[in-house]
PDB file of N, CA and C in Angstrom:
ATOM      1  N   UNK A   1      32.318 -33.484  83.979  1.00  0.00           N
ATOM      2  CA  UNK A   1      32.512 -32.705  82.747  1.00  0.00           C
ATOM      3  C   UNK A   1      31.323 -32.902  81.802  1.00  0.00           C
ATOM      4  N   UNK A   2      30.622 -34.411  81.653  1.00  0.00           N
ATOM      5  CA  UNK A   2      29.450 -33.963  80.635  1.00  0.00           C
ATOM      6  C   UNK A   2      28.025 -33.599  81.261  1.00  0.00           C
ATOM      7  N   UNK A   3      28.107 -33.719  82.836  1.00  0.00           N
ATOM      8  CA  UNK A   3      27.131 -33.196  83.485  1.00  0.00           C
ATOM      9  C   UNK A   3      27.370 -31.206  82.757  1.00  0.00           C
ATOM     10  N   UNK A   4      28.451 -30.505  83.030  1.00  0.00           N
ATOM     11  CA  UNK A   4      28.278 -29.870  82.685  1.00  0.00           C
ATOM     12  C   UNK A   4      27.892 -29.613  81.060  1.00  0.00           C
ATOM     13  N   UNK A   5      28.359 -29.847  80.374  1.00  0.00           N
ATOM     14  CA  UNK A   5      28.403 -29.895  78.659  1.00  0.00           C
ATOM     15  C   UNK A   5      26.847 -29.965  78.847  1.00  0.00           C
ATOM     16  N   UNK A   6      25.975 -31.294  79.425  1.00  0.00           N
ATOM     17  CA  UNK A   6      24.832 -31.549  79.028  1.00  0.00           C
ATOM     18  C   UNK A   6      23.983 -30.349  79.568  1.00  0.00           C
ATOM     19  N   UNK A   7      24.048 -29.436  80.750  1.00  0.00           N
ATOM     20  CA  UNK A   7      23.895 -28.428  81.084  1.00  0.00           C
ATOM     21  C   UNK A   7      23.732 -26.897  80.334  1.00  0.00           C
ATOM     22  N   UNK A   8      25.081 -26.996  79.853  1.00  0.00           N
ATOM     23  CA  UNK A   8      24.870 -25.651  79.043  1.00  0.00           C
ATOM     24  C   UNK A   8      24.112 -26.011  77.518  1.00  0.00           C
ATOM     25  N   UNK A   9      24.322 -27.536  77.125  1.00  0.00           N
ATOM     26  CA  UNK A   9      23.440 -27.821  76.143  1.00  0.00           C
ATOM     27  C   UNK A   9      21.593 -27.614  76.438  1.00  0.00           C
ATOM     28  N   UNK A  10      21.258 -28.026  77.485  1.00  0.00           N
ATOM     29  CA  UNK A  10      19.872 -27.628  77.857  1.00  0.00           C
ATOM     30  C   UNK A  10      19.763 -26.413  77.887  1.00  0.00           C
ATOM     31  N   UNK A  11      20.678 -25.124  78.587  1.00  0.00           N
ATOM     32  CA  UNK A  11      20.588 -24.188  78.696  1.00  0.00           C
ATOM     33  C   UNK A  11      20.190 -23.597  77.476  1.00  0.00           C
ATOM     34  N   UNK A  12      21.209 -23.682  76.559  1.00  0.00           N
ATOM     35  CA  UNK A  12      20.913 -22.858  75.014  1.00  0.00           C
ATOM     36  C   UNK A  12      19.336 -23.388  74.502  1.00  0.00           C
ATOM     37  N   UNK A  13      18.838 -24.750  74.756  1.00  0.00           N
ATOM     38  CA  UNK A  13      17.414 -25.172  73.933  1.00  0.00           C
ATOM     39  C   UNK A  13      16.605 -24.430  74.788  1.00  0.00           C
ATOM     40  N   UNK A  14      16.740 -24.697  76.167  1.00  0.00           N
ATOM     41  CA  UNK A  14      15.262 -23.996  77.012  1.00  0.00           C
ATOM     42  C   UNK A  14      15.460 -22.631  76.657  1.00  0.00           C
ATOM     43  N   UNK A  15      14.175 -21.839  76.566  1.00  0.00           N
ATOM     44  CA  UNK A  15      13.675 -20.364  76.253  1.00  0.00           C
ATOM     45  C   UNK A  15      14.591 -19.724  78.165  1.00  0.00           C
ATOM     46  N   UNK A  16      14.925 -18.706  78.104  1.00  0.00           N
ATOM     47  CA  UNK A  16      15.487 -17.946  79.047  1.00  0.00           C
ATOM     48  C   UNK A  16      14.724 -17.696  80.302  1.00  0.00           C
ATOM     49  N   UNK A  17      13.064 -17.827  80.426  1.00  0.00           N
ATOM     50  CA  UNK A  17      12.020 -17.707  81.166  1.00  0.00           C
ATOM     51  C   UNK A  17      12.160 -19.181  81.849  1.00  0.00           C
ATOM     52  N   UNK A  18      12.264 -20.120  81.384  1.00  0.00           N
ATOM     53  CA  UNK A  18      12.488 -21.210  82.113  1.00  0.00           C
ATOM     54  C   UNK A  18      13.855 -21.885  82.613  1.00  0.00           C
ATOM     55  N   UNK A  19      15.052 -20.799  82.548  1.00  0.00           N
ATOM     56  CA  UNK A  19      15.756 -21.284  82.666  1.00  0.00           C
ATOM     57  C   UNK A  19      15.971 -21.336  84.615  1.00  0.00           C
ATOM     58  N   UNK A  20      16.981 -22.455  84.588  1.00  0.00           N
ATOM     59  CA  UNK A  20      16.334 -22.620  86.423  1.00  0.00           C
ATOM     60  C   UNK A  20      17.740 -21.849  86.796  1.00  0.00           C
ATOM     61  N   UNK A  21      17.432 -21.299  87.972  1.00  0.00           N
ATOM     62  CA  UNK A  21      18.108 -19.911  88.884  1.00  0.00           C
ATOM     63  C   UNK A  21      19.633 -20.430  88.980  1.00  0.00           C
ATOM     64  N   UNK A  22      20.286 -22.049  89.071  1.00  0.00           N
ATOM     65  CA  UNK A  22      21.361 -22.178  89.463  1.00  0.00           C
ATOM     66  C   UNK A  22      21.880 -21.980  88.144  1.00  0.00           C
ATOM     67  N   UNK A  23      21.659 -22.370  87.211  1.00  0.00           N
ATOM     68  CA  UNK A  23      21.837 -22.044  85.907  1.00  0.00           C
ATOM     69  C   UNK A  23      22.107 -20.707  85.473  1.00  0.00           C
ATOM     70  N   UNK A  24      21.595 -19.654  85.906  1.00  0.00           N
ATOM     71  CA  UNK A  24      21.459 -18.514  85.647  1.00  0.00           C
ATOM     72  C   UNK A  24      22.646 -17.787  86.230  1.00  0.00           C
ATOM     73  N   UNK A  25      22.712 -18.120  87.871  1.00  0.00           N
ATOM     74  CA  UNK A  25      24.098 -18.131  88.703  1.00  0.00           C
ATOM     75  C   UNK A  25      25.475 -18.196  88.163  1.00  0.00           C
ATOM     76  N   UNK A  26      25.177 -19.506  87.289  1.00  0.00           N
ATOM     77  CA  UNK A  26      26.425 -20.119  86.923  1.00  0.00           C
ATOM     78  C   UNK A  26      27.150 -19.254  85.767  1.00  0.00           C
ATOM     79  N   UNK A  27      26.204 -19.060  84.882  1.00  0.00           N
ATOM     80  CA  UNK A  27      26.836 -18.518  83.518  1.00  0.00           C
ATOM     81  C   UNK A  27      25.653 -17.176  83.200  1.00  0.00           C
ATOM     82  N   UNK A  28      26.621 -16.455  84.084  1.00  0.00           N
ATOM     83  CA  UNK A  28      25.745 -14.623  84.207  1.00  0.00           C
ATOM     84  C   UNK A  28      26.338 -14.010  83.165  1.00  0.00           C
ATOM     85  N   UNK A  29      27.545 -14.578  82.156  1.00  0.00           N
ATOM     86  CA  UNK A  29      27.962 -13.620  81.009  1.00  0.00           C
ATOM     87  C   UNK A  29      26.809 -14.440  79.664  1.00  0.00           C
ATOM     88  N   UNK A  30      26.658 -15.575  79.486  1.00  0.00           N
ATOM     89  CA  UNK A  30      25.910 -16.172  78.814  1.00  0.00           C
ATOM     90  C   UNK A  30      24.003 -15.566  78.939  1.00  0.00           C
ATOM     91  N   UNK A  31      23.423 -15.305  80.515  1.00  0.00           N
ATOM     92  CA  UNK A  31      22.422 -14.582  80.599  1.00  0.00           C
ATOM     93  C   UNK A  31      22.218 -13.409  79.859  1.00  0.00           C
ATOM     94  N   UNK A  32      23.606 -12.394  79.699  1.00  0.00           N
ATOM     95  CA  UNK A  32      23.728 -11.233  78.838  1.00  0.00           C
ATOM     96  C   UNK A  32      23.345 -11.710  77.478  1.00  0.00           C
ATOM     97  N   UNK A  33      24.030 -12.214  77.260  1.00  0.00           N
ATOM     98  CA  UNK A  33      23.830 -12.311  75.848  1.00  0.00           C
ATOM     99  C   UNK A  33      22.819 -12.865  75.318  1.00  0.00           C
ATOM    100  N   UNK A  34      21.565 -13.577  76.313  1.00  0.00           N
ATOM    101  CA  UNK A  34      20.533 -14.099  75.494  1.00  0.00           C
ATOM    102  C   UNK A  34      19.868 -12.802  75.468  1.00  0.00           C
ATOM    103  N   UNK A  35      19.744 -11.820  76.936  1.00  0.00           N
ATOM    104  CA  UNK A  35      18.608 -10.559  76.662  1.00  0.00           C
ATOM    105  C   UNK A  35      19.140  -9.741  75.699  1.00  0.00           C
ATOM    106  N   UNK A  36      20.290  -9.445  74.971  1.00  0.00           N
ATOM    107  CA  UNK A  36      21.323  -8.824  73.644  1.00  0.00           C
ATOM    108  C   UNK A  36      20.079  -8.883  72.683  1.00  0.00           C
TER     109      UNK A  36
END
């Protein structure tokens, strides 16, 4: 559980260009909303 938490916490700081592909996989409604 804080593997994930710490996850989507990196997710939101890193810029969207670096975000890594399993990441991207994981939370495809969250991808929307950064290109929004």
């Amino acid at each position: 559980m804080l593997l994930l938490l710490l996850t989507i916490f990196f997710t939101l700081l890193m810029p969207p260009k670096r975000k890594p592909p399993h990441v991207a996989r994981a939370y495809p409604e969250e991808k929307k909303n950064i290109n929004h």
